[in-house]
PDB file of N, CA and C in Angstrom:
ATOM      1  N   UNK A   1      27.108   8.303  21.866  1.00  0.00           N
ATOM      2  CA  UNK A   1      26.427   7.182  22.527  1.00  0.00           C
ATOM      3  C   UNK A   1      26.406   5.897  21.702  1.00  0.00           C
ATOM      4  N   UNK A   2      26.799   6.224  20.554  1.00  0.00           N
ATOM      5  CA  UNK A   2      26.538   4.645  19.834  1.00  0.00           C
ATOM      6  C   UNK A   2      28.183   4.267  19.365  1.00  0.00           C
ATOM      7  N   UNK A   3      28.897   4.769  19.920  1.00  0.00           N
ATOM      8  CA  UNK A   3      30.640   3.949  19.652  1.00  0.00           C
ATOM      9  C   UNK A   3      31.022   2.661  19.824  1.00  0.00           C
ATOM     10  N   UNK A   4      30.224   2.193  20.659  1.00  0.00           N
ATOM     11  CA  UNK A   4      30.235   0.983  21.066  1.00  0.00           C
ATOM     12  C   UNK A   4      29.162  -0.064  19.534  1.00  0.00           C
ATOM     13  N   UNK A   5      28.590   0.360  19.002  1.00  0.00           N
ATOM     14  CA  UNK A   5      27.548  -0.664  18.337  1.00  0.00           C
ATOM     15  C   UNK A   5      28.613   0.341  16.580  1.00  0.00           C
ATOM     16  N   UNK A   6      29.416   1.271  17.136  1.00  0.00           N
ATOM     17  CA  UNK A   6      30.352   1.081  15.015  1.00  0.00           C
ATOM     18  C   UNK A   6      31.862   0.383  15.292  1.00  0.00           C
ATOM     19  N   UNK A   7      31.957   0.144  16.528  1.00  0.00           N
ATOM     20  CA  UNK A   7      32.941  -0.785  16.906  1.00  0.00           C
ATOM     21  C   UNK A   7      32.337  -2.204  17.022  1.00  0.00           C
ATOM     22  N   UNK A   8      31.182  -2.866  16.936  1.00  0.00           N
ATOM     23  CA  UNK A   8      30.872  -4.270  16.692  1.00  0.00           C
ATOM     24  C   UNK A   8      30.304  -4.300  15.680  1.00  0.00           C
ATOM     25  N   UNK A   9      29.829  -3.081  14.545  1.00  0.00           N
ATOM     26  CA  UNK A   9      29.397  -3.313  13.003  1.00  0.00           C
ATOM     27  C   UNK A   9      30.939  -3.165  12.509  1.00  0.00           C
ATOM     28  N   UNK A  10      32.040  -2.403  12.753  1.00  0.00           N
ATOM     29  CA  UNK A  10      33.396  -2.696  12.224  1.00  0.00           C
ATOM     30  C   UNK A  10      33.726  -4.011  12.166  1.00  0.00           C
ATOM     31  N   UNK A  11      33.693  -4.976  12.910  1.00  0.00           N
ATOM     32  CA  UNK A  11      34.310  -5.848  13.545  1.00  0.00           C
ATOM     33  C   UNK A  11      33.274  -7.066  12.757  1.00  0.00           C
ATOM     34  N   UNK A  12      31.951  -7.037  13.047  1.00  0.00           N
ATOM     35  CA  UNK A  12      31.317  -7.856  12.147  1.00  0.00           C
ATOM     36  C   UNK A  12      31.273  -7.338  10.689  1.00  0.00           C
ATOM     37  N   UNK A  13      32.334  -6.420   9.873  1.00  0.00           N
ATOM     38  CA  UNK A  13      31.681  -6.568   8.592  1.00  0.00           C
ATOM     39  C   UNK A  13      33.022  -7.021   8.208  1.00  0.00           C
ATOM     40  N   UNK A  14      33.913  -7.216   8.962  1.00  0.00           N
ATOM     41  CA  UNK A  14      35.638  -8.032   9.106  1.00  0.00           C
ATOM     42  C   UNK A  14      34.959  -9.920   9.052  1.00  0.00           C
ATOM     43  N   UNK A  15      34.207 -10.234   9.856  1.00  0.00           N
ATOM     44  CA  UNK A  15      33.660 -11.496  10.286  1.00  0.00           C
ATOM     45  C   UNK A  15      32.868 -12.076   9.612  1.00  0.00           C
ATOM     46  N   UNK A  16      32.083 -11.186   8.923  1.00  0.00           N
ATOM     47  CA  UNK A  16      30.865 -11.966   8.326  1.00  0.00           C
ATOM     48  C   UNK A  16      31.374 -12.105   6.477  1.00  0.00           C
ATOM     49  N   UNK A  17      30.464 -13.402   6.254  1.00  0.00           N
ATOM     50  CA  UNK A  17      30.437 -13.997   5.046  1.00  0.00           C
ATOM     51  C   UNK A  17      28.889 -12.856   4.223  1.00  0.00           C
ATOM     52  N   UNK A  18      29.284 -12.754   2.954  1.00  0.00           N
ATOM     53  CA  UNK A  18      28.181 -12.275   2.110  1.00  0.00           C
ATOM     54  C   UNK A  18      26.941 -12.979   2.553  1.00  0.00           C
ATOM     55  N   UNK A  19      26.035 -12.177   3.110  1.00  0.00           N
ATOM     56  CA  UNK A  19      24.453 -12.375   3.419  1.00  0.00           C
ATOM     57  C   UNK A  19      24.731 -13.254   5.161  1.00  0.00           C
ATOM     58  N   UNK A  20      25.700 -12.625   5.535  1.00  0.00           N
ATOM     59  CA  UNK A  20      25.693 -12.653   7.197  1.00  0.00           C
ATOM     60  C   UNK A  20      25.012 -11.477   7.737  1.00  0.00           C
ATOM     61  N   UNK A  21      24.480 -11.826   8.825  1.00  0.00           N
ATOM     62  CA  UNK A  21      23.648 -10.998   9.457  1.00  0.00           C
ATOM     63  C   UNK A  21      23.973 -10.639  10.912  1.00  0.00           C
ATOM     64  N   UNK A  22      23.721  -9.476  10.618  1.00  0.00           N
ATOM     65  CA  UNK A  22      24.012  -8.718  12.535  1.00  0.00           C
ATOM     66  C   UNK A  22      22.449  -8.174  12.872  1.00  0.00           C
ATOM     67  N   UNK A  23      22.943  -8.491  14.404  1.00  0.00           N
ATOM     68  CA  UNK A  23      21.313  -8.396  14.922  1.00  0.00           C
ATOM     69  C   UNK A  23      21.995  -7.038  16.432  1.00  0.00           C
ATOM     70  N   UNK A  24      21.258  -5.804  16.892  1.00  0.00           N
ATOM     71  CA  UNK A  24      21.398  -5.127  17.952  1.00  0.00           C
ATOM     72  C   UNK A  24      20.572  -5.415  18.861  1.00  0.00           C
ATOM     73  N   UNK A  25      20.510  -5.109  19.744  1.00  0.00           N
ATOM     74  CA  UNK A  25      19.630  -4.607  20.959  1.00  0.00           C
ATOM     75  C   UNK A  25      19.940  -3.203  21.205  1.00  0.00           C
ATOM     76  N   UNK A  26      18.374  -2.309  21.188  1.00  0.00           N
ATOM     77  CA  UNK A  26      18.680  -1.264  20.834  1.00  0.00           C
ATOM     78  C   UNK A  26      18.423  -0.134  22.145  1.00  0.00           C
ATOM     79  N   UNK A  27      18.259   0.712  22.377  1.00  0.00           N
ATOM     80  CA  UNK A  27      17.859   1.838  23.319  1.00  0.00           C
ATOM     81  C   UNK A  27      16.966   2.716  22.413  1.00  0.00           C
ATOM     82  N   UNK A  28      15.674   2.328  23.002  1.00  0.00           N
ATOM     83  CA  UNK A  28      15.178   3.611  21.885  1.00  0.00           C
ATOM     84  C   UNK A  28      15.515   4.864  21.236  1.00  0.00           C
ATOM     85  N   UNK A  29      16.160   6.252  21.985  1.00  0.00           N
ATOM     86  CA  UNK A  29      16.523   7.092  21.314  1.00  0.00           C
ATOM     87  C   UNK A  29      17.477   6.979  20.696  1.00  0.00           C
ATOM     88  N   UNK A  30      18.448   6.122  20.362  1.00  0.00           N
ATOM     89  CA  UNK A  30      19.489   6.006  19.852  1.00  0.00           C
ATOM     90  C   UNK A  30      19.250   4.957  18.576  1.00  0.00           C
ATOM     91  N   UNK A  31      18.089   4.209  18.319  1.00  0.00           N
ATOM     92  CA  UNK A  31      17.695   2.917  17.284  1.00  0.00           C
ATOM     93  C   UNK A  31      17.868   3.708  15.696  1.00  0.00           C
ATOM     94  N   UNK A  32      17.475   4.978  15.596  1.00  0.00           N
ATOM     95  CA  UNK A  32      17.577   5.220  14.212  1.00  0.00           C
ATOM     96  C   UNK A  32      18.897   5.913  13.977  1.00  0.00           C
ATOM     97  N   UNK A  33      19.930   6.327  14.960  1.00  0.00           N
ATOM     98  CA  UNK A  33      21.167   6.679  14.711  1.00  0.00           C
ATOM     99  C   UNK A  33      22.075   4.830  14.644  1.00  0.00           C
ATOM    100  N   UNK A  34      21.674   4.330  14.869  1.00  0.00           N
ATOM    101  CA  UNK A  34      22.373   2.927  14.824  1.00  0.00           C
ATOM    102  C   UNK A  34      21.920   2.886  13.469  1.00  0.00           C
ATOM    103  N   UNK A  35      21.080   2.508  13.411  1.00  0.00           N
ATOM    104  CA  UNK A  35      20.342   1.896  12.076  1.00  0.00           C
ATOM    105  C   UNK A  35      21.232   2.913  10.496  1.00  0.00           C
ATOM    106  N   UNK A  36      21.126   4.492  10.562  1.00  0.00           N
ATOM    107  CA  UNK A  36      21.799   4.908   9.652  1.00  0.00           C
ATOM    108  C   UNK A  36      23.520   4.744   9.611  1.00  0.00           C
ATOM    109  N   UNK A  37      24.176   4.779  11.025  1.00  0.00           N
ATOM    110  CA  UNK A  37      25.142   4.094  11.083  1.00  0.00           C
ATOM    111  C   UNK A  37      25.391   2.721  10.075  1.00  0.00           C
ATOM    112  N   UNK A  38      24.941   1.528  10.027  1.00  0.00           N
ATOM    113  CA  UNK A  38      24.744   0.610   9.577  1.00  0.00           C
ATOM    114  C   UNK A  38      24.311   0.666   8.419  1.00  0.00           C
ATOM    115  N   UNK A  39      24.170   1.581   8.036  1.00  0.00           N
ATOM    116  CA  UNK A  39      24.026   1.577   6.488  1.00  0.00           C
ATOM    117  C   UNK A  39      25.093   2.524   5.479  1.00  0.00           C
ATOM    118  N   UNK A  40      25.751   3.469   6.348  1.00  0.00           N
ATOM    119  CA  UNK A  40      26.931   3.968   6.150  1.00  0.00           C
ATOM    120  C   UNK A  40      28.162   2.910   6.001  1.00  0.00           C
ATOM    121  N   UNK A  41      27.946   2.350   6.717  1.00  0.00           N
ATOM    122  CA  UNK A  41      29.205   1.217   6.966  1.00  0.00           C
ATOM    123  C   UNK A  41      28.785  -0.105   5.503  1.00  0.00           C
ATOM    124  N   UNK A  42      27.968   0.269   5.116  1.00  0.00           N
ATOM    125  CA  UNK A  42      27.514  -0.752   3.896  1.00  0.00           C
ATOM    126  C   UNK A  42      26.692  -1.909   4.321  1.00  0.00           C
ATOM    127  N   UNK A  43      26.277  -1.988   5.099  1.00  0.00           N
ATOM    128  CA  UNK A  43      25.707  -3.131   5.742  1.00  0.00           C
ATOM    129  C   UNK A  43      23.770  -2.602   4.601  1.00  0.00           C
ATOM    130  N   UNK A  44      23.279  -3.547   4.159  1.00  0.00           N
ATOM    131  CA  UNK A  44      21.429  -3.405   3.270  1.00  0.00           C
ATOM    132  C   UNK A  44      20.840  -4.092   4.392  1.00  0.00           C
ATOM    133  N   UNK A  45      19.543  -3.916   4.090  1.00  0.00           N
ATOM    134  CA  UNK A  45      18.401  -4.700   4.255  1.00  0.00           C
ATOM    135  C   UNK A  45      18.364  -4.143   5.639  1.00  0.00           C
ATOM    136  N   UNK A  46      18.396  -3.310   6.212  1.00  0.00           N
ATOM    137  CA  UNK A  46      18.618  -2.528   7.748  1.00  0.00           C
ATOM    138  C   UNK A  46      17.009  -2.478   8.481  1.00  0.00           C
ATOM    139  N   UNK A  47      16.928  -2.973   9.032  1.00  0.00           N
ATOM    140  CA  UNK A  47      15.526  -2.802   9.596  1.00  0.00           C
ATOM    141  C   UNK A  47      15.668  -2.468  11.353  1.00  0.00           C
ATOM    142  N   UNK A  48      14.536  -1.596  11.804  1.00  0.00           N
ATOM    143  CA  UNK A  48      14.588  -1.543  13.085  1.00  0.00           C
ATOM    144  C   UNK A  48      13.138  -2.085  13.586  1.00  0.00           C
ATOM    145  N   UNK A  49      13.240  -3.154  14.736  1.00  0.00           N
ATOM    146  CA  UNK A  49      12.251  -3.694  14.959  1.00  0.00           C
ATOM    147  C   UNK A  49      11.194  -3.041  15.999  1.00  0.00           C
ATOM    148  N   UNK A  50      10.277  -2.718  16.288  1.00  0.00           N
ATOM    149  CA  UNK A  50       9.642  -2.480  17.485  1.00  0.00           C
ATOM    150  C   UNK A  50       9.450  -3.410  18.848  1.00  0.00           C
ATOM    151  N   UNK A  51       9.204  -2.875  20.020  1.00  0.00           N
ATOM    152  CA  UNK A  51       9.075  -4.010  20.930  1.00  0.00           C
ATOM    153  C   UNK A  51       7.218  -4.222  20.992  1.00  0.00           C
ATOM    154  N   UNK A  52       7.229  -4.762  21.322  1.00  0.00           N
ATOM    155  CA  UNK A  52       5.285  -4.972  21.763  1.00  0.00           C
ATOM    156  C   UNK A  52       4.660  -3.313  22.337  1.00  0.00           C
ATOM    157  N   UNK A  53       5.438  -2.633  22.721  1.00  0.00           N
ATOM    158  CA  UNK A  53       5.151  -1.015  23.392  1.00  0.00           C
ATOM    159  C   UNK A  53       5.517  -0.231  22.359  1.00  0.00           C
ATOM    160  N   UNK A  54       5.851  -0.523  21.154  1.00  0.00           N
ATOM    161  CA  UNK A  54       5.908   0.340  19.878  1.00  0.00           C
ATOM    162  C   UNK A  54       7.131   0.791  19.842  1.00  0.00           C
ATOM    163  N   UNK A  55       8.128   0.447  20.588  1.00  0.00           N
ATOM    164  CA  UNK A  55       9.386   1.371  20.759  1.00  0.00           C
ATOM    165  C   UNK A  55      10.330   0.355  20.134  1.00  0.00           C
ATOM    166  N   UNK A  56      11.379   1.423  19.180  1.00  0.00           N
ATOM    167  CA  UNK A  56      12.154   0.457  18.562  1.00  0.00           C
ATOM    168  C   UNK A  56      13.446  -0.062  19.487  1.00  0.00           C
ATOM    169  N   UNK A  57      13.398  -1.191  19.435  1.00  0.00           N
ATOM    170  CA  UNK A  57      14.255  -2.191  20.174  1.00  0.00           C
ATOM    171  C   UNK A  57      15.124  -2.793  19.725  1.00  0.00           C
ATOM    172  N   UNK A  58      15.216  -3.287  18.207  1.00  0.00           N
ATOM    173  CA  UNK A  58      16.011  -4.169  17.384  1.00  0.00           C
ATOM    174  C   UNK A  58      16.642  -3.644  16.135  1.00  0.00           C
ATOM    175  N   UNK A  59      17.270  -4.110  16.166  1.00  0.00           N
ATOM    176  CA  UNK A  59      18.139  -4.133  14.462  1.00  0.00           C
ATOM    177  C   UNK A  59      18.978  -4.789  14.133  1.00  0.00           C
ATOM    178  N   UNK A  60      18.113  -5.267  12.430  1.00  0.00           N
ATOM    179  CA  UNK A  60      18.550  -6.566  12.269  1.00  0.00           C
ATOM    180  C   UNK A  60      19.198  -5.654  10.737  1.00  0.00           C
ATOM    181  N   UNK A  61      20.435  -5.986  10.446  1.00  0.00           N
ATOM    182  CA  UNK A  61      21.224  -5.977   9.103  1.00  0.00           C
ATOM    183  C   UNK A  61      21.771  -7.176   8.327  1.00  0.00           C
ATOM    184  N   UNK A  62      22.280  -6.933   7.135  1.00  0.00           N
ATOM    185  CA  UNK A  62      22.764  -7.812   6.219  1.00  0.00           C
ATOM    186  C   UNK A  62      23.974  -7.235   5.430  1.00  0.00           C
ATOM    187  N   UNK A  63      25.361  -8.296   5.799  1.00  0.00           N
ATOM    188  CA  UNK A  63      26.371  -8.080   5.149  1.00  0.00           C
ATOM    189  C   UNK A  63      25.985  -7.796   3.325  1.00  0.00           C
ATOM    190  N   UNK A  64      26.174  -7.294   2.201  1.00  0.00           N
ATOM    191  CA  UNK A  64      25.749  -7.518   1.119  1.00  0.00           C
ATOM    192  C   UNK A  64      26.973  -8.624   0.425  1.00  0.00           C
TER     193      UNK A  64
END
């Protein structure tokens, strides 16, 4: 379910400059398999955001 979001962290870690940042929109059950994804791929600073209903929604990374 998440092929689609290591095919646009591939692609942005091709694109981005040192301390570029990628941002997701997430599906809750799938936010902490993205998130360790994204840190496999080398991407720091990995955070997953919550929405106002406590459910994680976001993730924001950093090229190092």
């Amino acid at each position: 379910p998440i092929v689609f979001y290591e095919r646009i962290a591939d692609v942005a870690w091709e694109a981005l400059v040192s301390g570029g940042k990628l941002y997701f929109e997430l599906h809750e059950t799938t936010a902490h398999d993205v998130a360790a994804m994204a840190r496999h791929r080398g991407f720091c600073e990995v955070e997953v955001v919550a929405d106002i209903n406590s459910k994680p929604r976001m993730l924001r990374c950093v090229k190092p």
